[in-house]
N, C-alpha and C. Protein backbone atom coordinates (compact mmCIF):
# COMPACT_ATOMS: atom_id res chain seq x y z
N UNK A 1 51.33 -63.73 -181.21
CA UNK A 1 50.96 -63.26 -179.89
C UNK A 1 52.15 -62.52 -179.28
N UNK A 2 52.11 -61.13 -178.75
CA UNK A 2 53.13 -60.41 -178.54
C UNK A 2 52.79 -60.91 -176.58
N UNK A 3 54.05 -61.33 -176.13
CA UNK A 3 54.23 -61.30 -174.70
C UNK A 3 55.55 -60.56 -174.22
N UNK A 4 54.85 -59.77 -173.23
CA UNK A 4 55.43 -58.60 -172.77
C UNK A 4 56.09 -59.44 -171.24
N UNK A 5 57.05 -58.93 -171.62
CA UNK A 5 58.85 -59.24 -170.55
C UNK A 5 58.16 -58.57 -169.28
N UNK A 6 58.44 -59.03 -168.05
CA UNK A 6 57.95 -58.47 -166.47
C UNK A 6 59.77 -58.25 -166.01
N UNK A 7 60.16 -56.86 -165.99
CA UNK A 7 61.63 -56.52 -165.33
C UNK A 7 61.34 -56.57 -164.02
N UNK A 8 62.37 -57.36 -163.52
CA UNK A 8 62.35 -57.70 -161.97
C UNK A 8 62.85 -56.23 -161.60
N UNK A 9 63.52 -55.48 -161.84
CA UNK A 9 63.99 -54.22 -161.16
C UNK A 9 63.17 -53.46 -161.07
N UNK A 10 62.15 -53.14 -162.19
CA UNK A 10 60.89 -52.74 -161.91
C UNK A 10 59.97 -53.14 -160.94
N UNK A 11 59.77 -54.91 -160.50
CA UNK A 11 58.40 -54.88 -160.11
C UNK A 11 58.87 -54.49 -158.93
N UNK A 12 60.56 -54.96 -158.52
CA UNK A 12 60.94 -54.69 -156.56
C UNK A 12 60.86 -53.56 -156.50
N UNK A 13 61.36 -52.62 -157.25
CA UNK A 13 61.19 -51.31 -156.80
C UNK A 13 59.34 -50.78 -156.55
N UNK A 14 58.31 -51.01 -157.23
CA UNK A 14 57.37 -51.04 -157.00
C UNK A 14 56.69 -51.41 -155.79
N UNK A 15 57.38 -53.01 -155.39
CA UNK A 15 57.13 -53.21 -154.12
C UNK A 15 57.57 -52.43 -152.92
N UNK A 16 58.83 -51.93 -152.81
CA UNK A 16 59.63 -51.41 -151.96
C UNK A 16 58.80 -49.61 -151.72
N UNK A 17 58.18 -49.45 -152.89
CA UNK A 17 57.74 -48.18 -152.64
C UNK A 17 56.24 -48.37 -152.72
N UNK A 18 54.92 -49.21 -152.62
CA UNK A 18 54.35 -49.54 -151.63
C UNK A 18 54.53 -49.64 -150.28
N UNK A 19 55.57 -50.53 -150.16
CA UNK A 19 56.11 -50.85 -148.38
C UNK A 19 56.30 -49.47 -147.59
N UNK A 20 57.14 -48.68 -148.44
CA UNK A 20 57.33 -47.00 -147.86
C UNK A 20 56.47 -46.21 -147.96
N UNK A 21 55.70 -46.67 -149.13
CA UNK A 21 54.05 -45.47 -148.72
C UNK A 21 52.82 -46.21 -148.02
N UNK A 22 52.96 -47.54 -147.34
CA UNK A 22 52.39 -47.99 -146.51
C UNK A 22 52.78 -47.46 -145.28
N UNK A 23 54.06 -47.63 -144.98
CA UNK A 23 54.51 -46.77 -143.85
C UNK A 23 54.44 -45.33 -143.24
N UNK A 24 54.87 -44.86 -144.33
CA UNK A 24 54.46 -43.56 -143.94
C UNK A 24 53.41 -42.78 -144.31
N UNK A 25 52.54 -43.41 -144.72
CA UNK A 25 51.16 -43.14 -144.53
C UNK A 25 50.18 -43.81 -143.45
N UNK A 26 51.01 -44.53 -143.04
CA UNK A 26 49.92 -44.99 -141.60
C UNK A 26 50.72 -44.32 -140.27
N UNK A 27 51.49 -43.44 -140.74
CA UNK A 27 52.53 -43.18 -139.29
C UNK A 27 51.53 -41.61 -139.00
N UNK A 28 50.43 -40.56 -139.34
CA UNK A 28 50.05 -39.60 -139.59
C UNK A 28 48.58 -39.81 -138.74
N UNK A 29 48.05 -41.00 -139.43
CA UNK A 29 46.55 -41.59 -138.37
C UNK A 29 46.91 -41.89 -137.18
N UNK A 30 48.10 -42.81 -137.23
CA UNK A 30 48.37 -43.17 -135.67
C UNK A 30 48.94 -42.32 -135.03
N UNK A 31 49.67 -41.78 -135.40
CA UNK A 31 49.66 -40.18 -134.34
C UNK A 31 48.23 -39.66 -134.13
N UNK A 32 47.20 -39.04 -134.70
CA UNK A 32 46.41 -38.39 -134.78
C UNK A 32 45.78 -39.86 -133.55
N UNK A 33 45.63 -41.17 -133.72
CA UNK A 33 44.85 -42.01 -132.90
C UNK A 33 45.63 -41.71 -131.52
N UNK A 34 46.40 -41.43 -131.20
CA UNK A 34 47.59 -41.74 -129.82
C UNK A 34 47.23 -40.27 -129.56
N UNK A 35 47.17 -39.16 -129.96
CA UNK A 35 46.90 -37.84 -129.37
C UNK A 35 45.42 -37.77 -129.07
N UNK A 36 44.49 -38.15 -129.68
CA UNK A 36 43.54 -37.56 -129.79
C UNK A 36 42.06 -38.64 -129.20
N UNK A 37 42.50 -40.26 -129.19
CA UNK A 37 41.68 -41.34 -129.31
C UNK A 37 41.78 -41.48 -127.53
N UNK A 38 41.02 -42.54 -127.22
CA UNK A 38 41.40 -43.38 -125.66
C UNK A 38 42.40 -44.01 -125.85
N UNK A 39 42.84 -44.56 -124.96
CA UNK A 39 44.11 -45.51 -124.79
C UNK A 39 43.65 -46.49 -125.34
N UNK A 40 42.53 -47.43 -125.29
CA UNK A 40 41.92 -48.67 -125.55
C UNK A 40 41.84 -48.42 -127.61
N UNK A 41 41.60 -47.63 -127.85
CA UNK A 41 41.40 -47.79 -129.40
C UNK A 41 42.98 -47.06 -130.02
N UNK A 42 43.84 -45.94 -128.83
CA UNK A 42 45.55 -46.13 -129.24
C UNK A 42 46.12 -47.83 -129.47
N UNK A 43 45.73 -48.64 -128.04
CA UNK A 43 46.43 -49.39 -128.11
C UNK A 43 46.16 -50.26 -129.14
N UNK A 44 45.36 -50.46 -129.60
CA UNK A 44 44.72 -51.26 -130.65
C UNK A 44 44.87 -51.35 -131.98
N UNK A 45 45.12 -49.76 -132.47
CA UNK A 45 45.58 -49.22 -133.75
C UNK A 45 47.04 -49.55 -133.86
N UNK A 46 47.93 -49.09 -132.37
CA UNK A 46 49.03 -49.72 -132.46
C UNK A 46 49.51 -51.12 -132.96
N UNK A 47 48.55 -51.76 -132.13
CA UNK A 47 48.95 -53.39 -132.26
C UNK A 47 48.65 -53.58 -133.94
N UNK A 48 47.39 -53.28 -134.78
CA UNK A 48 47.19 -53.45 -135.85
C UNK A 48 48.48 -52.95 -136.68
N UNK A 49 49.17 -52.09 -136.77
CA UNK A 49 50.13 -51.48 -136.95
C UNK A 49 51.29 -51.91 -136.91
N UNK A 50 51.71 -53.03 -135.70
CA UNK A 50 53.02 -53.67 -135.20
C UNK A 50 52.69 -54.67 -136.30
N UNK A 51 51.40 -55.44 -136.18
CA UNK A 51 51.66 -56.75 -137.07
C UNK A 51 52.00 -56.43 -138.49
N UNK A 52 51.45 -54.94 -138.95
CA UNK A 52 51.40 -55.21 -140.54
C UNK A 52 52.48 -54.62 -140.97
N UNK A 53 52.81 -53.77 -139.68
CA UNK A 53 54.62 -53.39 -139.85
C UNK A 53 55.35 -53.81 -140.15
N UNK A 54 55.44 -54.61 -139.46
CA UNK A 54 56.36 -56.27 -139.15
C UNK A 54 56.55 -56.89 -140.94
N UNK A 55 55.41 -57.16 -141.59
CA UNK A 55 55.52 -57.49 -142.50
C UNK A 55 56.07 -56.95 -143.72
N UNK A 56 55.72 -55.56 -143.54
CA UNK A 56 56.30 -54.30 -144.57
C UNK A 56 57.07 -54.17 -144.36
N UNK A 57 57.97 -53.89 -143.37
CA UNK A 57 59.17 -54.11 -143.39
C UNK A 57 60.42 -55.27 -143.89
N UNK A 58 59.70 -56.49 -143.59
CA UNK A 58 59.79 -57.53 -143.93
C UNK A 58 59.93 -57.55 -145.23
N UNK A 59 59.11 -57.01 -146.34
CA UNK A 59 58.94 -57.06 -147.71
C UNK A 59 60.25 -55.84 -148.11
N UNK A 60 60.28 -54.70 -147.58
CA UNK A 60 61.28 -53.38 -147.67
C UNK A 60 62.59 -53.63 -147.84
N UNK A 61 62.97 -54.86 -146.81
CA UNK A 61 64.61 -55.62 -146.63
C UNK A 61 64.58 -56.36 -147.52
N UNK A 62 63.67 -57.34 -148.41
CA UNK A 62 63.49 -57.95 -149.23
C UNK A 62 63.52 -57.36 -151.08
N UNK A 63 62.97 -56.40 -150.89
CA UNK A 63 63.07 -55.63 -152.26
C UNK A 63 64.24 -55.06 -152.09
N UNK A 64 64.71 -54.77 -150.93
CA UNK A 64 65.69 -53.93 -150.77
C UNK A 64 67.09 -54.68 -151.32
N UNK A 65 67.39 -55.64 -150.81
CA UNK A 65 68.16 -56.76 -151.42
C UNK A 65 68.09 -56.94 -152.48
N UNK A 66 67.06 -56.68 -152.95
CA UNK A 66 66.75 -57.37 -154.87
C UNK A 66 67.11 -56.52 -155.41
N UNK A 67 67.09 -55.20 -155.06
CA UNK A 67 67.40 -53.83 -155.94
C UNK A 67 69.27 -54.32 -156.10
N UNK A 68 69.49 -54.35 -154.66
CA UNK A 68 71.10 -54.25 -154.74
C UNK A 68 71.54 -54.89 -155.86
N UNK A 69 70.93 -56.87 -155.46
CA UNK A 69 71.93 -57.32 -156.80
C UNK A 69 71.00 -57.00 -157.85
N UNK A 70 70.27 -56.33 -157.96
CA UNK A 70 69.90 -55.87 -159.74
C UNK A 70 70.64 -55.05 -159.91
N UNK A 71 71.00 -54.18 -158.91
CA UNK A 71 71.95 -52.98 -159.54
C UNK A 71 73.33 -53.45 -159.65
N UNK A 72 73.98 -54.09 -158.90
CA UNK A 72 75.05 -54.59 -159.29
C UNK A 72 75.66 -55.68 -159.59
N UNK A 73 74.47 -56.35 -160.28
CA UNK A 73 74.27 -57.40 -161.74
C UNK A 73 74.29 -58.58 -161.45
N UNK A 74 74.75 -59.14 -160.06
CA UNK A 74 74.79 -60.21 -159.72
C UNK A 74 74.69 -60.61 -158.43
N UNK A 75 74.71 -62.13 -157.98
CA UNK A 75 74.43 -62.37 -156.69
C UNK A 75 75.90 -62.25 -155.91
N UNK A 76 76.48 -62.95 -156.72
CA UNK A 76 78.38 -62.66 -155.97
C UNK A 76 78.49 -61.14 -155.82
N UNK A 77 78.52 -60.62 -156.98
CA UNK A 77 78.57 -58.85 -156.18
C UNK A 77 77.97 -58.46 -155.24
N UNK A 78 76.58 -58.98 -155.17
CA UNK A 78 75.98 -58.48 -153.93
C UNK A 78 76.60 -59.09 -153.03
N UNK A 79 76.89 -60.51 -152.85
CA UNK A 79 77.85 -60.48 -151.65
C UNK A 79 79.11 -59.85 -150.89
N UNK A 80 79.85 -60.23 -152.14
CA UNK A 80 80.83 -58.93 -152.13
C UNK A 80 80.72 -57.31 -151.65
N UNK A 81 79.60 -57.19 -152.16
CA UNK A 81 79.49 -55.47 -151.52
C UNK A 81 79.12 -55.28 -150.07
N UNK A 82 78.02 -56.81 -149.61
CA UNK A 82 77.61 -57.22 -148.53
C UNK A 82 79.06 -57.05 -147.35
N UNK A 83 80.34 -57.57 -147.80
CA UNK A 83 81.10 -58.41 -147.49
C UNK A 83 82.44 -56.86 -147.19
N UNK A 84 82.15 -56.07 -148.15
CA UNK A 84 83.08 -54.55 -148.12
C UNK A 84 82.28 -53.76 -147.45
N UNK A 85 80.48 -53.70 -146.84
CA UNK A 85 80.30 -52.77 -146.15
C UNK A 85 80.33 -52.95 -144.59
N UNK A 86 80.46 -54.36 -144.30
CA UNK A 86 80.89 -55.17 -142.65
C UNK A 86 82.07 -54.88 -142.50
N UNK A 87 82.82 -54.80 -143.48
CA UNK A 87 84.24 -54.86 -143.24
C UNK A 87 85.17 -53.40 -142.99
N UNK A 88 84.02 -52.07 -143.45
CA UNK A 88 84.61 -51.46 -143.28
C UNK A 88 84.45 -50.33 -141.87
């Protein structure tokens, strides 16, 4: 039975670029809803928008992190780099 390896650098980056084409593909309707809609179905699209934002973003800082220490191989480096970009 051949079982095929799942690369974590692969799947975050996958996630992270969902999260960014979630984003900026809902940023184009909701303009078009805020110019063009009532206030009552703007404000609404908005709010739908804040919550699922909230979360995509949420996931974006999260892959985003995972990329780092995948790219630089470890969790101490990532601190470390964490630790040289506050500092400078």
């Amino acid at each position: 039975m051949c079982v095929r390896s799942i690369r974590l650098d692969v799947v975050v980056a996958d996630i992270h670029l969902l999260g960014v084409s979630f984003w900026l593909g809902a940023l184009a309707p909701l303009l078009l809803i805020a110019r063009h809609g009532d206030a009552r179905r703007a404000a609404a699209a908005a709010e739908r928008f804040r919550r699922a934002g909230a979360r995509v973003v949420g996931a974006l800082a999260l892959a985003g992190l995972c990329l780092l220490c995948v790219l630089l191989g470890s969790a101490s480096d990532c601190g470390a780099a964490a630790t040289d970009a506050t500092s400078s």
